[in-house]
C-alpha atoms as a PDB file:
ATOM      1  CA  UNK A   1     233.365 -44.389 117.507  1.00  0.00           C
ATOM      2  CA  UNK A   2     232.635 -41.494 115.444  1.00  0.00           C
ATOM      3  CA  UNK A   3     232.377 -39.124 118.811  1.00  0.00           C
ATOM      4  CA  UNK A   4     236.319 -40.215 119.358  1.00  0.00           C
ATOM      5  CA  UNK A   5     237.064 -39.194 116.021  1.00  0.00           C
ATOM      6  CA  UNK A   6     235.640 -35.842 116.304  1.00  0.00           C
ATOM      7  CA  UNK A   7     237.095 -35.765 119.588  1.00  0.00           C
ATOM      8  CA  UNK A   8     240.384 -35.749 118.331  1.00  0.00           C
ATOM      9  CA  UNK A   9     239.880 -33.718 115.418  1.00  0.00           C
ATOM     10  CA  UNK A  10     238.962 -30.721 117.745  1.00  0.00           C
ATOM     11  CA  UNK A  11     242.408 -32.012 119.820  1.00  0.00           C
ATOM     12  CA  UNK A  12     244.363 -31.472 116.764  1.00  0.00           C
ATOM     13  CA  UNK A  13     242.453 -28.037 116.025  1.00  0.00           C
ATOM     14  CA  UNK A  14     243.329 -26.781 119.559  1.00  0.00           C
ATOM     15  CA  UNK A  15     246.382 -27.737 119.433  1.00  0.00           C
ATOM     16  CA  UNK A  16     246.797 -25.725 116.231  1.00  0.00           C
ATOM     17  CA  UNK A  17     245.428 -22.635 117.410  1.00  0.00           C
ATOM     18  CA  UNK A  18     247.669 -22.763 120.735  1.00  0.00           C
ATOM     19  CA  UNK A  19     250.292 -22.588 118.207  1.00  0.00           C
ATOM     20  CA  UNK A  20     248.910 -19.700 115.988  1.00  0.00           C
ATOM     21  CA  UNK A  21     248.494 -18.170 119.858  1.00  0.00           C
ATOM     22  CA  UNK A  22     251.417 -15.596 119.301  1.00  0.00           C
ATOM     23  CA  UNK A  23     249.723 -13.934 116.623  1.00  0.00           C
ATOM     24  CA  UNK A  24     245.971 -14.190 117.207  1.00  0.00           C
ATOM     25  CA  UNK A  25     244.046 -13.771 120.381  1.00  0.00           C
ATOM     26  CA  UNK A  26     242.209 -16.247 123.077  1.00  0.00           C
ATOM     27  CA  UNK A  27     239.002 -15.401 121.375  1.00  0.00           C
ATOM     28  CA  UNK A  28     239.917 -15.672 117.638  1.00  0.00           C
ATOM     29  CA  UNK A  29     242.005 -18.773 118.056  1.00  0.00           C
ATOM     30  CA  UNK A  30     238.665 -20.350 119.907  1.00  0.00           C
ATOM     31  CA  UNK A  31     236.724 -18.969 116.963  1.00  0.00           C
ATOM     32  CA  UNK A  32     239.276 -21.175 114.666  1.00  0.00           C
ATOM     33  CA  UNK A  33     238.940 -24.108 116.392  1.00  0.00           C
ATOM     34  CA  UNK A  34     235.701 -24.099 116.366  1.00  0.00           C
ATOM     35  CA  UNK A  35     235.566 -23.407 112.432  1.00  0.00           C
ATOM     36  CA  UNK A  36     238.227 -25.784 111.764  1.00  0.00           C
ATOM     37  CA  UNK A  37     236.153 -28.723 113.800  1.00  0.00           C
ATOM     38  CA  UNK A  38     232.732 -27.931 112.089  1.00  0.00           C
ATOM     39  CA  UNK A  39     234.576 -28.290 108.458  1.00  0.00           C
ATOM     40  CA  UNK A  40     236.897 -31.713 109.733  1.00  0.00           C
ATOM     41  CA  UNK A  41     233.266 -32.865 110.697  1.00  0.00           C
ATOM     42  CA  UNK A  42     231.845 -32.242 107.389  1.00  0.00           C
ATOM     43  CA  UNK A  43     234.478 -33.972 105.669  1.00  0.00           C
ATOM     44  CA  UNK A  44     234.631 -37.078 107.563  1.00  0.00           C
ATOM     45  CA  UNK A  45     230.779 -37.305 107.541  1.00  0.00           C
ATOM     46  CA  UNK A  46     230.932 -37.315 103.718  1.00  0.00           C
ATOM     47  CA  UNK A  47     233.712 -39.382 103.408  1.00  0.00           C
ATOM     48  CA  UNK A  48     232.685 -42.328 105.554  1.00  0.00           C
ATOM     49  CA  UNK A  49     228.870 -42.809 105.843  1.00  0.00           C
ATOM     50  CA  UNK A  50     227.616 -44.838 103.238  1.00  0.00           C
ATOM     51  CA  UNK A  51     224.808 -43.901 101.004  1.00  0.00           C
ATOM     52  CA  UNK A  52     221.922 -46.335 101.092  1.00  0.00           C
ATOM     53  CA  UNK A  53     219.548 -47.195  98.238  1.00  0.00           C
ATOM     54  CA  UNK A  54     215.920 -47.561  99.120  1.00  0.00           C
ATOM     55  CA  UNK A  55     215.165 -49.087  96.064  1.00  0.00           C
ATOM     56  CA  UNK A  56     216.003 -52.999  94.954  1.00  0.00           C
ATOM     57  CA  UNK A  57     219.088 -52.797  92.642  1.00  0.00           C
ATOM     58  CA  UNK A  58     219.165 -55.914  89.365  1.00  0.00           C
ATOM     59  CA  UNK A  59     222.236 -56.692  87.983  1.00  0.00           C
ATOM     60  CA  UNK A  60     221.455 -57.547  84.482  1.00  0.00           C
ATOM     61  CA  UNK A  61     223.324 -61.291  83.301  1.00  0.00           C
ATOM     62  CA  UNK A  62     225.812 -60.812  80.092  1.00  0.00           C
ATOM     63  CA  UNK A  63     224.113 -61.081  77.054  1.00  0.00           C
ATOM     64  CA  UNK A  64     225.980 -64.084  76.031  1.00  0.00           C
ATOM     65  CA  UNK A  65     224.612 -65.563  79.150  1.00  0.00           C
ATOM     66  CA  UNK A  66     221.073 -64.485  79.522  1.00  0.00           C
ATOM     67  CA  UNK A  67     220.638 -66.151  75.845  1.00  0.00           C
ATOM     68  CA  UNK A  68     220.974 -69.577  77.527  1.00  0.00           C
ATOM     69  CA  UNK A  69     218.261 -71.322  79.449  1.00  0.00           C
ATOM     70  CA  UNK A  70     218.743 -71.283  82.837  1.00  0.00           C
ATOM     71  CA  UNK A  71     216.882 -72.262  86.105  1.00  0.00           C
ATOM     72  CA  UNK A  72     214.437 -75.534  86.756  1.00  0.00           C
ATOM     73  CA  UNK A  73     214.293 -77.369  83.760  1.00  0.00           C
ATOM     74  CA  UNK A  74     210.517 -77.294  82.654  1.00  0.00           C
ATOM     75  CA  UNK A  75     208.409 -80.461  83.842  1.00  0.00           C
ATOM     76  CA  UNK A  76     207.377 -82.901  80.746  1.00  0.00           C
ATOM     77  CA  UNK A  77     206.337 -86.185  80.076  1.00  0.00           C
ATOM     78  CA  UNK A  78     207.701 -86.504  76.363  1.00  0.00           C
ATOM     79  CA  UNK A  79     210.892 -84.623  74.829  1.00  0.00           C
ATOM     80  CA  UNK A  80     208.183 -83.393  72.360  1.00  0.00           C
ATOM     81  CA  UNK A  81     206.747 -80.804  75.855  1.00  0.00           C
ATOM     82  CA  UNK A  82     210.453 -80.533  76.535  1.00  0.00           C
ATOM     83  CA  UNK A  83     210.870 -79.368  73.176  1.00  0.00           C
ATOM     84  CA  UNK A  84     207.864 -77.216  72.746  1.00  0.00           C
ATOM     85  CA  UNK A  85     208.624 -75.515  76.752  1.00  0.00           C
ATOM     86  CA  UNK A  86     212.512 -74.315  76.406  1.00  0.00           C
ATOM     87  CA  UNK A  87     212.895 -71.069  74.900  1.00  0.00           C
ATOM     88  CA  UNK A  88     213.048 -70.014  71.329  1.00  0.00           C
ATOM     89  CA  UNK A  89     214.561 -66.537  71.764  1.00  0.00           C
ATOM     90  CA  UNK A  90     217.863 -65.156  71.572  1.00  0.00           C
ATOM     91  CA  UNK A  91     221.610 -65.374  70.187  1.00  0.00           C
ATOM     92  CA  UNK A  92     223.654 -68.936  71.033  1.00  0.00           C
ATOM     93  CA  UNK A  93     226.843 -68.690  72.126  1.00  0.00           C
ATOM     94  CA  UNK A  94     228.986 -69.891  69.398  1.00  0.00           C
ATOM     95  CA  UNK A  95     229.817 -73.805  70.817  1.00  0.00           C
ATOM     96  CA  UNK A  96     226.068 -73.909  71.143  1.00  0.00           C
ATOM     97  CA  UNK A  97     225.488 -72.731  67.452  1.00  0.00           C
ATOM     98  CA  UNK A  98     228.221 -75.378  66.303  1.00  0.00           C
ATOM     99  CA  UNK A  99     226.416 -78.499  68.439  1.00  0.00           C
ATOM    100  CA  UNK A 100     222.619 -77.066  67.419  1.00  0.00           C
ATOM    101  CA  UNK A 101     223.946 -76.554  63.674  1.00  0.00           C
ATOM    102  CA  UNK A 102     224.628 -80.659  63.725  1.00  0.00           C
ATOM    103  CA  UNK A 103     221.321 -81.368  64.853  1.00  0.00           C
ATOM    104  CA  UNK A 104     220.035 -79.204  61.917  1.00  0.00           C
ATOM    105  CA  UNK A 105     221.903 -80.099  59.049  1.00  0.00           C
ATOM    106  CA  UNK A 106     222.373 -83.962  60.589  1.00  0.00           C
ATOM    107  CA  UNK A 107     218.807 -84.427  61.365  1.00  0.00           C
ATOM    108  CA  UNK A 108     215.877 -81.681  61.103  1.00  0.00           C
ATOM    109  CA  UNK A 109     214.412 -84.296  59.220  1.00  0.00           C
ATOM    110  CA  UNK A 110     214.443 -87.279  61.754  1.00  0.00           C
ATOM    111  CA  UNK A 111     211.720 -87.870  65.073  1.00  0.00           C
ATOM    112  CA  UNK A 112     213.052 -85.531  67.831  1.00  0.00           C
ATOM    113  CA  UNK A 113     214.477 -88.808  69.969  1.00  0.00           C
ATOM    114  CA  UNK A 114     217.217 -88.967  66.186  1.00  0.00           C
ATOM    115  CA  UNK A 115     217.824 -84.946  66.677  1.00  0.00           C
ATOM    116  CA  UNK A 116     218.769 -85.517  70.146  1.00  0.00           C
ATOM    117  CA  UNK A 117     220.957 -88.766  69.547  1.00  0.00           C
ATOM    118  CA  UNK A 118     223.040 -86.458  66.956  1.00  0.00           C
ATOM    119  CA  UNK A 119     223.700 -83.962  69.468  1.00  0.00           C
ATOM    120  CA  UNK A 120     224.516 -86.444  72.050  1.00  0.00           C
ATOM    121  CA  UNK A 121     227.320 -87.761  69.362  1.00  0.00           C
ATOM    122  CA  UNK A 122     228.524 -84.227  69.153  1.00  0.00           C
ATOM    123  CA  UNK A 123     228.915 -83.990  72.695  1.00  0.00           C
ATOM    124  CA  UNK A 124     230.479 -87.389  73.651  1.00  0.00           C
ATOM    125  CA  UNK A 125     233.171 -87.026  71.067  1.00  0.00           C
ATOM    126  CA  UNK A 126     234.060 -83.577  72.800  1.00  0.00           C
ATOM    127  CA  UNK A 127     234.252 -85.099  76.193  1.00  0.00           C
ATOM    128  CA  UNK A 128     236.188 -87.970  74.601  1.00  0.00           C
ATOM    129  CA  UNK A 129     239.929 -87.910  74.316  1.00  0.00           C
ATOM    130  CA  UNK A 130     240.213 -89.221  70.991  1.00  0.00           C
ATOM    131  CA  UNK A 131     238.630 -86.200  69.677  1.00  0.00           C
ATOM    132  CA  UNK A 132     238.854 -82.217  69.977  1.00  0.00           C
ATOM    133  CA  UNK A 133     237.366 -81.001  73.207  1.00  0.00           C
ATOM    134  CA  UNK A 134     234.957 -78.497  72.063  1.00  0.00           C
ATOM    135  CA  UNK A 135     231.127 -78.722  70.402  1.00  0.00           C
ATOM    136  CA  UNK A 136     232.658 -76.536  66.899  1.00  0.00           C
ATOM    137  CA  UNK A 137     236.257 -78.596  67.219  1.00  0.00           C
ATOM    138  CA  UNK A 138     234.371 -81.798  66.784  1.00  0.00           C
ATOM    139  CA  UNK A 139     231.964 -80.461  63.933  1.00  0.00           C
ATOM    140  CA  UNK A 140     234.772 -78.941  62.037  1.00  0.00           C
ATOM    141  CA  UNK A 141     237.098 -81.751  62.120  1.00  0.00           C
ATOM    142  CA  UNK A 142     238.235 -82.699  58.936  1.00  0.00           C
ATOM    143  CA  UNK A 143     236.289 -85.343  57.333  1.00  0.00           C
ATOM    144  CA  UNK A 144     233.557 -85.817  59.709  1.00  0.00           C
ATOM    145  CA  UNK A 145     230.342 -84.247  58.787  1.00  0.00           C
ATOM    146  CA  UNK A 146     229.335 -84.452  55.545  1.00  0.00           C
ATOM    147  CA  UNK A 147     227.508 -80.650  55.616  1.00  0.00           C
ATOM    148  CA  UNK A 148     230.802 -78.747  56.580  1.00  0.00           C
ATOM    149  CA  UNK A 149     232.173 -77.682  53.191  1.00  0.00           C
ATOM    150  CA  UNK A 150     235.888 -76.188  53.109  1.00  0.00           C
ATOM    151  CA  UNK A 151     235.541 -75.619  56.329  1.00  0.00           C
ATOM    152  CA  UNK A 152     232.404 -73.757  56.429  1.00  0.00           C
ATOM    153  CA  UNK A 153     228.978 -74.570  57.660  1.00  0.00           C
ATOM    154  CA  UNK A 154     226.266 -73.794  55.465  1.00  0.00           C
ATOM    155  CA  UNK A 155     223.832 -71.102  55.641  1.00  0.00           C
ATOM    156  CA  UNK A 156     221.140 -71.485  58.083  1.00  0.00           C
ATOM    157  CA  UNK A 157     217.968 -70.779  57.469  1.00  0.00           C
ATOM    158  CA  UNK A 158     216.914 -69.711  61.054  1.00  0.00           C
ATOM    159  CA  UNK A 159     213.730 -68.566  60.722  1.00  0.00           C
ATOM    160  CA  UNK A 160     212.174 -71.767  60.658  1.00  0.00           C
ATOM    161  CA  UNK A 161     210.747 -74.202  62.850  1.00  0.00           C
ATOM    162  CA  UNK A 162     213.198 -76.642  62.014  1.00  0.00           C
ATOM    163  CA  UNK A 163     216.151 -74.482  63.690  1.00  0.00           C
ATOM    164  CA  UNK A 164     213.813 -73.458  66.487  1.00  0.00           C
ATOM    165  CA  UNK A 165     213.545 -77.152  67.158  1.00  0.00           C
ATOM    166  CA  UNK A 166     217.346 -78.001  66.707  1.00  0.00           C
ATOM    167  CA  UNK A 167     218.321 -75.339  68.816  1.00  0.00           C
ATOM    168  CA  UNK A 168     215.800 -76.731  71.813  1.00  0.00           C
ATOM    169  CA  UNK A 169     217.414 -79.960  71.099  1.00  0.00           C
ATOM    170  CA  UNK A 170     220.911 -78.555  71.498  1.00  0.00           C
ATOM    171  CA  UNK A 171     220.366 -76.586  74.900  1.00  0.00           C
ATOM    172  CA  UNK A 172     218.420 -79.768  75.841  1.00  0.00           C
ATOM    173  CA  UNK A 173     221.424 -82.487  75.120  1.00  0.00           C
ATOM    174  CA  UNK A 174     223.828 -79.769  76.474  1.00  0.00           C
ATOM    175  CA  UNK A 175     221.966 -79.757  79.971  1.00  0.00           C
ATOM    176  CA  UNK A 176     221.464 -83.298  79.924  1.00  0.00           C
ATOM    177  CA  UNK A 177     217.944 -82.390  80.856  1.00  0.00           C
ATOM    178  CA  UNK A 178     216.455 -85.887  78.366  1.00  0.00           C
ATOM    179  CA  UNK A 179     218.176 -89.429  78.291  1.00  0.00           C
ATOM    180  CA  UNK A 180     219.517 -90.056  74.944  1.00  0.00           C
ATOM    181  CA  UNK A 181     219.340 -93.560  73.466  1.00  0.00           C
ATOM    182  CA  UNK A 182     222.638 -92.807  71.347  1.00  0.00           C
ATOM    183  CA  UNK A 183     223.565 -93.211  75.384  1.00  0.00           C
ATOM    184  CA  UNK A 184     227.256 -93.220  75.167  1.00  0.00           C
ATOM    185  CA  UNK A 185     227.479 -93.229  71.232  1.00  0.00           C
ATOM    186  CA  UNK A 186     230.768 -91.747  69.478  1.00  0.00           C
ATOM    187  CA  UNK A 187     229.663 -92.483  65.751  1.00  0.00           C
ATOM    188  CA  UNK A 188     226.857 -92.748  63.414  1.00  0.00           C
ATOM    189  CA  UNK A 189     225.756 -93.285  60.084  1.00  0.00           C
ATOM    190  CA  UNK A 190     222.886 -93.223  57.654  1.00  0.00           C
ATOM    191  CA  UNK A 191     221.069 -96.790  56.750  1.00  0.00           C
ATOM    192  CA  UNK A 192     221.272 -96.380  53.184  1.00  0.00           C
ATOM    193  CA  UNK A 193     225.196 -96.264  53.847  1.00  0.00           C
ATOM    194  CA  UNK A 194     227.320 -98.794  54.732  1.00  0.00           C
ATOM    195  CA  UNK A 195     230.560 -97.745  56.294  1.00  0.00           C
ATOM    196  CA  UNK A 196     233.458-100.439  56.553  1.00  0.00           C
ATOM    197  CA  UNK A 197     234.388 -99.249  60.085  1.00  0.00           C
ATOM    198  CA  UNK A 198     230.856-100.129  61.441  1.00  0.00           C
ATOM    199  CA  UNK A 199     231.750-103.642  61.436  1.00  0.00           C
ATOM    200  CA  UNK A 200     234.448-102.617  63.974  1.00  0.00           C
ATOM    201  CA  UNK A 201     232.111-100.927  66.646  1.00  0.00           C
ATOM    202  CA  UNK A 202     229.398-101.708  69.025  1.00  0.00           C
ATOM    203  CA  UNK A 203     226.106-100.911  67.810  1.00  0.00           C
ATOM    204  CA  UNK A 204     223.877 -98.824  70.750  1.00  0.00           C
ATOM    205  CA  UNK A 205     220.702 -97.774  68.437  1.00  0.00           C
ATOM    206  CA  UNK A 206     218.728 -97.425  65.480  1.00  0.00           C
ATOM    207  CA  UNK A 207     216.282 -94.493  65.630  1.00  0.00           C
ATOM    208  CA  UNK A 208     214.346 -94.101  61.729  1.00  0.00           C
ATOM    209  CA  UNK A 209     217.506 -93.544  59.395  1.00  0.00           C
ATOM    210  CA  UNK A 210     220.523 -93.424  61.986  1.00  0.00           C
ATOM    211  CA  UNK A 211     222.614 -95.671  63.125  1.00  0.00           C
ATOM    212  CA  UNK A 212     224.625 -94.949  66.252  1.00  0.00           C
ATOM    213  CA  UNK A 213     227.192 -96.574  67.697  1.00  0.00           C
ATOM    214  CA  UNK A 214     229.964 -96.946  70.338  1.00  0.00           C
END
Protein backbone atom coordinates (compact mmCIF):
# COMPACT_ATOMS: atom_id res chain seq x y z
CA UNK A 1 0.00 0.00 0.00
CA UNK A 2 2.50 2.48 0.90
CA UNK A 3 4.59 1.65 -2.56
CA UNK A 4 1.15 2.92 -4.44
CA UNK A 5 1.20 5.93 -2.52
CA UNK A 6 4.63 6.86 -3.34
CA UNK A 7 3.89 5.75 -6.67
CA UNK A 8 1.59 8.36 -7.22
CA UNK A 9 3.26 10.98 -5.43
CA UNK A 10 6.20 10.77 -7.98
CA UNK A 11 3.03 10.73 -10.77
CA UNK A 12 1.92 13.97 -9.46
CA UNK A 13 5.69 15.29 -9.27
CA UNK A 14 6.21 14.38 -12.97
CA UNK A 15 3.43 15.62 -13.95
CA UNK A 16 4.44 18.93 -12.35
CA UNK A 17 7.70 19.20 -13.81
CA UNK A 18 6.27 18.39 -17.47
CA UNK A 19 4.47 21.48 -16.76
CA UNK A 20 7.40 23.68 -15.42
CA UNK A 21 9.01 21.99 -18.89
CA UNK A 22 8.88 25.43 -20.79
CA UNK A 23 11.09 27.04 -18.49
CA UNK A 24 13.49 24.43 -17.09
CA UNK A 25 15.28 21.68 -18.87
CA UNK A 26 14.87 17.62 -19.22
CA UNK A 27 17.58 17.32 -16.67
CA UNK A 28 16.55 19.93 -14.02
CA UNK A 29 12.88 19.09 -14.17
CA UNK A 30 14.11 15.20 -13.48
CA UNK A 31 16.27 16.67 -10.74
CA UNK A 32 12.79 18.23 -9.28
CA UNK A 33 10.97 15.33 -9.39
CA UNK A 34 13.18 13.53 -7.84
CA UNK A 35 13.56 16.21 -4.90
CA UNK A 36 9.98 16.76 -4.73
CA UNK A 37 9.35 12.70 -4.27
CA UNK A 38 12.16 12.26 -1.59
CA UNK A 39 10.44 15.27 0.57
CA UNK A 40 6.43 13.86 -0.25
CA UNK A 41 8.11 10.59 1.13
CA UNK A 42 9.35 12.13 4.20
CA UNK A 43 6.20 13.66 4.99
CA UNK A 44 3.93 10.84 4.57
CA UNK A 45 6.38 8.56 6.49
CA UNK A 46 6.06 10.94 9.47
CA UNK A 47 2.64 11.51 9.19
CA UNK A 48 1.30 7.97 9.07
CA UNK A 49 3.56 5.38 10.82
CA UNK A 50 2.78 5.09 14.25
CA UNK A 51 5.25 5.39 17.01
CA UNK A 52 5.44 2.33 19.21
CA UNK A 53 6.27 2.22 22.93
CA UNK A 54 8.51 -0.56 24.08
CA UNK A 55 7.74 -0.01 27.44
CA UNK A 56 4.25 -1.10 29.41
CA UNK A 57 2.17 2.14 29.72
CA UNK A 58 -0.34 2.38 33.48
CA UNK A 59 -3.08 4.49 33.42
CA UNK A 60 -3.37 5.67 36.91
CA UNK A 61 -7.44 5.30 38.38
CA UNK A 62 -8.96 8.90 39.59
CA UNK A 63 -8.17 9.62 42.91
CA UNK A 64 -11.70 9.58 43.98
CA UNK A 65 -11.67 6.09 42.69
CA UNK A 66 -8.46 4.49 43.66
CA UNK A 67 -9.59 5.51 47.42
CA UNK A 68 -12.22 2.74 47.22
CA UNK A 69 -11.55 -0.93 47.62
CA UNK A 70 -11.66 -2.67 44.68
CA UNK A 71 -10.93 -6.24 43.32
CA UNK A 72 -11.62 -9.86 45.18
CA UNK A 73 -13.03 -9.19 48.33
CA UNK A 74 -10.47 -10.60 50.97
CA UNK A 75 -11.29 -14.30 52.21
CA UNK A 76 -12.54 -14.41 56.08
CA UNK A 77 -14.27 -16.46 58.34
CA UNK A 78 -15.64 -13.64 60.78
CA UNK A 79 -16.52 -9.86 59.79
CA UNK A 80 -13.92 -9.20 62.57
CA UNK A 81 -10.85 -10.63 59.49
CA UNK A 82 -13.14 -8.80 57.10
CA UNK A 83 -12.76 -5.89 59.14
CA UNK A 84 -9.16 -6.09 60.09
CA UNK A 85 -8.21 -7.11 55.89
CA UNK A 86 -10.00 -4.03 53.88
CA UNK A 87 -7.97 -1.07 53.68
CA UNK A 88 -7.50 1.76 56.06
CA UNK A 89 -5.96 4.33 53.69
CA UNK A 90 -7.21 7.09 51.76
CA UNK A 91 -10.00 9.90 51.18
CA UNK A 92 -13.94 8.51 50.89
CA UNK A 93 -15.87 9.79 48.42
CA UNK A 94 -18.36 11.95 50.04
CA UNK A 95 -21.70 9.34 50.00
CA UNK A 96 -19.21 6.98 51.54
CA UNK A 97 -18.16 9.54 54.31
CA UNK A 98 -22.02 10.26 54.94
CA UNK A 99 -22.96 6.19 55.26
CA UNK A 100 -19.38 5.48 57.33
CA UNK A 101 -20.12 8.77 59.49
CA UNK A 102 -23.58 6.79 60.68
CA UNK A 103 -21.79 3.85 61.61
CA UNK A 104 -19.50 6.12 63.74
CA UNK A 105 -21.58 8.38 65.48
CA UNK A 106 -24.64 5.53 65.49
CA UNK A 107 -22.51 2.79 66.73
CA UNK A 108 -18.53 2.87 67.28
CA UNK A 109 -19.55 1.69 70.46
CA UNK A 110 -21.61 -1.51 69.55
CA UNK A 111 -20.00 -5.37 68.41
CA UNK A 112 -19.04 -4.95 64.70
CA UNK A 113 -22.29 -7.30 63.56
CA UNK A 114 -24.48 -3.58 65.34
CA UNK A 115 -21.93 -1.25 63.15
CA UNK A 116 -22.79 -3.12 60.15
CA UNK A 117 -26.69 -3.38 60.83
CA UNK A 118 -26.56 0.66 61.04
CA UNK A 119 -25.05 0.94 57.78
CA UNK A 120 -27.27 -1.57 56.28
CA UNK A 121 -30.29 0.88 57.59
CA UNK A 122 -28.54 3.69 55.86
CA UNK A 123 -28.43 1.91 52.76
CA UNK A 124 -31.93 0.28 52.55
CA UNK A 125 -33.64 3.56 53.20
CA UNK A 126 -31.62 4.97 50.10
CA UNK A 127 -32.68 2.18 47.88
CA UNK A 128 -36.18 2.59 49.32
CA UNK A 129 -38.70 4.90 47.76
CA UNK A 130 -40.03 6.31 50.77
CA UNK A 131 -36.82 7.93 51.43
CA UNK A 132 -34.05 10.14 49.58
CA UNK A 133 -31.96 8.05 47.25
CA UNK A 134 -28.56 8.81 48.35
CA UNK A 135 -26.21 7.53 51.56
CA UNK A 136 -25.85 11.74 52.81
CA UNK A 137 -29.79 12.40 51.64
CA UNK A 138 -30.87 9.78 54.08
CA UNK A 139 -28.42 10.90 56.98
CA UNK A 140 -29.32 14.48 56.60
CA UNK A 141 -32.95 14.14 56.50
CA UNK A 142 -34.60 16.15 58.86
CA UNK A 143 -35.29 14.52 62.05
CA UNK A 144 -33.65 11.29 61.62
CA UNK A 145 -30.37 10.93 63.28
CA UNK A 146 -30.01 12.19 66.42
CA UNK A 147 -25.99 13.28 65.79
CA UNK A 148 -26.78 15.64 62.75
CA UNK A 149 -27.13 19.05 64.40
CA UNK A 150 -28.56 22.04 62.15
CA UNK A 151 -27.73 20.23 59.54
CA UNK A 152 -24.23 19.46 60.23
CA UNK A 153 -22.43 16.34 61.17
CA UNK A 154 -20.14 16.57 63.91
CA UNK A 155 -16.51 16.63 63.90
CA UNK A 156 -14.82 13.43 63.36
CA UNK A 157 -12.18 12.42 65.08
CA UNK A 158 -10.48 10.28 62.31
CA UNK A 159 -7.50 9.34 63.65
CA UNK A 160 -8.79 6.69 65.64
CA UNK A 161 -9.47 3.19 65.48
CA UNK A 162 -12.97 3.68 65.91
CA UNK A 163 -13.31 5.56 62.37
CA UNK A 164 -10.81 3.15 60.86
CA UNK A 165 -13.29 0.49 61.84
CA UNK A 166 -16.52 2.42 60.73
CA UNK A 167 -15.12 3.21 57.59
CA UNK A 168 -14.26 -0.80 56.91
CA UNK A 169 -17.75 -1.30 57.94
CA UNK A 170 -19.08 1.23 55.44
CA UNK A 171 -17.08 -0.01 52.24
CA UNK A 172 -18.03 -3.47 53.61
CA UNK A 173 -22.10 -2.90 53.79
CA UNK A 174 -21.68 -0.82 50.56
CA UNK A 175 -20.21 -3.96 48.64
CA UNK A 176 -22.46 -6.22 50.25
CA UNK A 177 -19.35 -8.25 50.82
CA UNK A 178 -21.03 -9.57 54.83
CA UNK A 179 -24.79 -10.58 55.41
CA UNK A 180 -26.35 -8.17 57.69
CA UNK A 181 -28.88 -9.37 60.27
CA UNK A 182 -30.69 -5.82 60.12
CA UNK A 183 -31.39 -7.95 56.62
CA UNK A 184 -33.91 -5.75 55.06
CA UNK A 185 -34.29 -3.27 58.09
CA UNK A 186 -35.54 0.48 57.38
CA UNK A 187 -35.54 1.68 61.15
CA UNK A 188 -33.95 1.35 64.44
CA UNK A 189 -33.78 2.43 67.81
CA UNK A 190 -31.92 2.31 71.08
CA UNK A 191 -33.35 -0.19 74.00
CA UNK A 192 -33.38 2.30 76.60
CA UNK A 193 -35.93 4.17 74.17
CA UNK A 194 -39.18 3.39 73.42
CA UNK A 195 -40.52 4.87 70.26
CA UNK A 196 -44.45 4.81 69.70
CA UNK A 197 -44.02 3.89 66.00
CA UNK A 198 -42.18 0.59 66.91
CA UNK A 199 -45.36 -0.90 67.82
CA UNK A 200 -46.30 -0.33 64.14
CA UNK A 201 -43.33 -2.29 62.47
CA UNK A 202 -41.92 -5.68 62.15
CA UNK A 203 -39.17 -6.35 64.37
CA UNK A 204 -35.96 -8.18 62.28
CA UNK A 205 -33.16 -7.98 65.23
CA UNK A 206 -31.73 -7.11 68.38
CA UNK A 207 -27.92 -6.91 68.31
CA UNK A 208 -26.53 -5.43 72.19
CA UNK A 209 -28.40 -1.94 72.35
CA UNK A 210 -30.22 -1.73 68.82
CA UNK A 211 -33.22 -2.52 67.77
CA UNK A 212 -33.89 -2.86 64.06
CA UNK A 213 -36.74 -3.21 62.31
CA UNK A 214 -38.75 -3.45 59.04
Amino acid sequence: MRKSIFGLAAGAAATIATFAGAEETGAQAAQAAAEETTAEEAALTEEVVPVFISEEVVQELPEEAATEFSGNVPEANSLRELVAAMPAAGELSDEMRCLAGAVYFESRGEPLHGQLAVAQVVINRAESSRFPSSYCGVVYQRAQFSFVRGGNMPRIQTGTAAWTRAKAIARIAHQGMWESEADDSLYFHATYVKPRWASKKTRRTAIKTHIFYR
